[in-house]
N, C-alpha and C. Protein backbone atom coordinates (compact mmCIF):
# COMPACT_ATOMS: atom_id res chain seq x y z
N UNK A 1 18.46 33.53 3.32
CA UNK A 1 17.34 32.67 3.58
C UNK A 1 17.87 31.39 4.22
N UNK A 2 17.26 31.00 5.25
CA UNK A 2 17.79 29.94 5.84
C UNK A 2 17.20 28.49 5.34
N UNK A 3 17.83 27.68 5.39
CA UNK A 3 17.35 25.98 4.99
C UNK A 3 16.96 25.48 5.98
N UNK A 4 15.72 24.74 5.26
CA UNK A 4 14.92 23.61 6.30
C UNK A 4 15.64 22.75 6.59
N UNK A 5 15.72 22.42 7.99
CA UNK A 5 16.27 21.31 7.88
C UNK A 5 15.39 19.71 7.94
N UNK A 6 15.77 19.21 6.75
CA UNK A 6 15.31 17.62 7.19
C UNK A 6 15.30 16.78 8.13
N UNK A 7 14.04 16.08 8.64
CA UNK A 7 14.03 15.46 9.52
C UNK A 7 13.83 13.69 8.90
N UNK A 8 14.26 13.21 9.65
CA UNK A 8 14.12 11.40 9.37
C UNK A 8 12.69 11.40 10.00
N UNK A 9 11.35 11.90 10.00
CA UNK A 9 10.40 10.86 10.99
C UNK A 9 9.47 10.26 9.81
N UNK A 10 9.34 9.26 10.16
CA UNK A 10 8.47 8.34 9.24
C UNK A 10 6.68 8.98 9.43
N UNK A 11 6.47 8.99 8.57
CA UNK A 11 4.74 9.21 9.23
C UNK A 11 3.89 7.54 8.88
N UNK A 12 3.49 7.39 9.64
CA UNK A 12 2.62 6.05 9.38
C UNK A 12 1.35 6.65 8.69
N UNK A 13 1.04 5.42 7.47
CA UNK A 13 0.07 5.46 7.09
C UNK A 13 -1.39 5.40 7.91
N UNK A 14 -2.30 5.81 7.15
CA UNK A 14 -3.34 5.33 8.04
C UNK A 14 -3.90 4.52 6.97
N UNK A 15 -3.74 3.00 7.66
CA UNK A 15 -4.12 1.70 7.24
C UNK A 15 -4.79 1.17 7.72
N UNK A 16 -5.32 0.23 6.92
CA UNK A 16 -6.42 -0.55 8.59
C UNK A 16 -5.97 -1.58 8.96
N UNK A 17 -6.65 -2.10 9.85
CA UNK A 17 -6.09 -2.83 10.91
C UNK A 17 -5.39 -4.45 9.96
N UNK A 18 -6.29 -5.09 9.21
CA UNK A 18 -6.20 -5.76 8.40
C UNK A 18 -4.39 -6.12 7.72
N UNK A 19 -4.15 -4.57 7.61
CA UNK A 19 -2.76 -4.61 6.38
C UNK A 19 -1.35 -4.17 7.58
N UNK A 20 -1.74 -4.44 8.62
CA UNK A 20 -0.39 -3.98 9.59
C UNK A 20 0.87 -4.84 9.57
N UNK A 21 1.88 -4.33 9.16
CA UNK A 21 2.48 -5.22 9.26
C UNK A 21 3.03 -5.72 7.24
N UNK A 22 2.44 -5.08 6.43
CA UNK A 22 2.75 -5.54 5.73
C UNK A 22 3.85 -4.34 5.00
N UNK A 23 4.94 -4.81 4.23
CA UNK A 23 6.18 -4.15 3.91
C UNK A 23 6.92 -4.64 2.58
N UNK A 24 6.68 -3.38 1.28
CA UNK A 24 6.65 -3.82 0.33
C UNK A 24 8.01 -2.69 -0.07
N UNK A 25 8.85 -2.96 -0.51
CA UNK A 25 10.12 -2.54 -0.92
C UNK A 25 11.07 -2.89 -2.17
N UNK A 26 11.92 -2.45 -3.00
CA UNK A 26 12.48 -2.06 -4.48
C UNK A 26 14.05 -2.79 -3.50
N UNK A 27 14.33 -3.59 -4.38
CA UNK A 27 15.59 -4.26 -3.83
C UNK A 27 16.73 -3.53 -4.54
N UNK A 28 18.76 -3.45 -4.78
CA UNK A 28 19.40 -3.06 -5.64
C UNK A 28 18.76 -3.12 -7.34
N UNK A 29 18.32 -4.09 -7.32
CA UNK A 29 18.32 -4.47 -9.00
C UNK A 29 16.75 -3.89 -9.09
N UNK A 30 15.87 -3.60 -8.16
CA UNK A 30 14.85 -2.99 -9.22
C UNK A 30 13.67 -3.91 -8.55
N UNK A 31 14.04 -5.07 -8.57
CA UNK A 31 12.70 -5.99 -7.87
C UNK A 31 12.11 -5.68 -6.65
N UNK A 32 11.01 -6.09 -6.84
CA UNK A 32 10.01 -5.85 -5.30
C UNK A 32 9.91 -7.19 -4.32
N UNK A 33 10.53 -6.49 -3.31
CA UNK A 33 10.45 -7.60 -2.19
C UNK A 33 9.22 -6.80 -1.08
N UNK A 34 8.14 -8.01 -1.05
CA UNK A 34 6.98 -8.01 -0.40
C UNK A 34 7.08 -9.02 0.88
N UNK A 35 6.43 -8.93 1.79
CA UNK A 35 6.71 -9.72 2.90
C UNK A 35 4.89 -10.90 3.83
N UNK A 36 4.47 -10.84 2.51
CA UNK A 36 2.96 -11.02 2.44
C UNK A 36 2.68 -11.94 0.88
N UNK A 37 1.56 -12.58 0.92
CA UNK A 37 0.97 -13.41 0.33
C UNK A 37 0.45 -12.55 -0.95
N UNK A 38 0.15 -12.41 -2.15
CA UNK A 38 -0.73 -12.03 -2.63
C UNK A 38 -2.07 -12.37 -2.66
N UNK A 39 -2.49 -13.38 -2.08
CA UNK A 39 -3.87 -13.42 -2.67
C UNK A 39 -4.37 -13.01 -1.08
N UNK A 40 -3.39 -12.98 0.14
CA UNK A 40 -3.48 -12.00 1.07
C UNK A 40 -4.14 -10.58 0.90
N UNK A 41 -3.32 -10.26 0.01
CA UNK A 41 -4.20 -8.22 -0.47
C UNK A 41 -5.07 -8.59 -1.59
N UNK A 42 -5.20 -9.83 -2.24
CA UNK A 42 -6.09 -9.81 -3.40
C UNK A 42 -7.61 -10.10 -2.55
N UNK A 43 -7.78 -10.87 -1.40
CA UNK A 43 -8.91 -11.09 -0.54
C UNK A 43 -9.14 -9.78 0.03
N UNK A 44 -8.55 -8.87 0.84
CA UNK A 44 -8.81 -7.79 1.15
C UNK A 44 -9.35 -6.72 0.58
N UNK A 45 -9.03 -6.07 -1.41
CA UNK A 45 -9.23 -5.75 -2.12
C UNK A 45 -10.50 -6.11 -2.16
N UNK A 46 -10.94 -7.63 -2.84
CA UNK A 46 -12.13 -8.12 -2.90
C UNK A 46 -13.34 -7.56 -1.83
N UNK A 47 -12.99 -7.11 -0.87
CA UNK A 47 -13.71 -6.98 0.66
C UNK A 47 -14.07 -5.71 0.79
N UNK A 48 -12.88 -4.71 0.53
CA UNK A 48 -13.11 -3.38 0.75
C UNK A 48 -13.08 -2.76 -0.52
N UNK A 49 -12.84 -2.89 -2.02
CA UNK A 49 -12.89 -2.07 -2.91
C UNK A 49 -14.23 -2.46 -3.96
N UNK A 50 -15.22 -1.65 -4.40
CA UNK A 50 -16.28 -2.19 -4.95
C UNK A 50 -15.76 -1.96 -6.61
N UNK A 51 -16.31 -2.80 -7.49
CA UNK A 51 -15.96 -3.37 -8.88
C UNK A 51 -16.40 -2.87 -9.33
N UNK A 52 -15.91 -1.80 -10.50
CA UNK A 52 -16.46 -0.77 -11.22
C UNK A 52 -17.36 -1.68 -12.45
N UNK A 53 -17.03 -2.81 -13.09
CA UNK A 53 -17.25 -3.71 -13.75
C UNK A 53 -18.64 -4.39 -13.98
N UNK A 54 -18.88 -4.67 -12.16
CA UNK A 54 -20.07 -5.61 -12.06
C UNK A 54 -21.12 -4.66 -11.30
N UNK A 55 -21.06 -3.44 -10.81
CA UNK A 55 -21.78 -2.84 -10.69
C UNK A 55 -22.92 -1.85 -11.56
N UNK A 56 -21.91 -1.99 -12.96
CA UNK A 56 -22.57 -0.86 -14.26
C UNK A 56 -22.44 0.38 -14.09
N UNK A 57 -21.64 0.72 -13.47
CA UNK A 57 -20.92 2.37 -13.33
C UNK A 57 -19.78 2.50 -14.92
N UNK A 58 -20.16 3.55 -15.19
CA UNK A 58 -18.89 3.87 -16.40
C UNK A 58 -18.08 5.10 -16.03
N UNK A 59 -17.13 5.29 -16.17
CA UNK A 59 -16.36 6.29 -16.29
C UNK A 59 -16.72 7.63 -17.07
């Protein structure tokens, strides 16, 4: 049986236009190095994800 061989190609997400550019990565020791603001994705969130909370939807 023969082996696949691995390829390096990245596939890009499909993101929107909004989050391009942003690059979130695990350093040696474990920490996350982000290259963006948080309250950057916390405004965006706010915009595009609806609040299970304040709408009265339950699980």
């Amino acid at each position: 049986m023969l082996k696949k061989s691995r390829t390096s190609k990245k596939q890009k997400a499909n993101n929107p236009a909004q989050l391009d550019g942003i690059q979130i990565r695990l350093n040696s020791f474990g920490q996350i190095e982000k290259n963006f603001d948080a309250e950057q994705i916390n405004s965006f969130l706010n915009e595009n994800v609806p609040d299970k909370k304040k709408s009265g939807e339950e699980e």
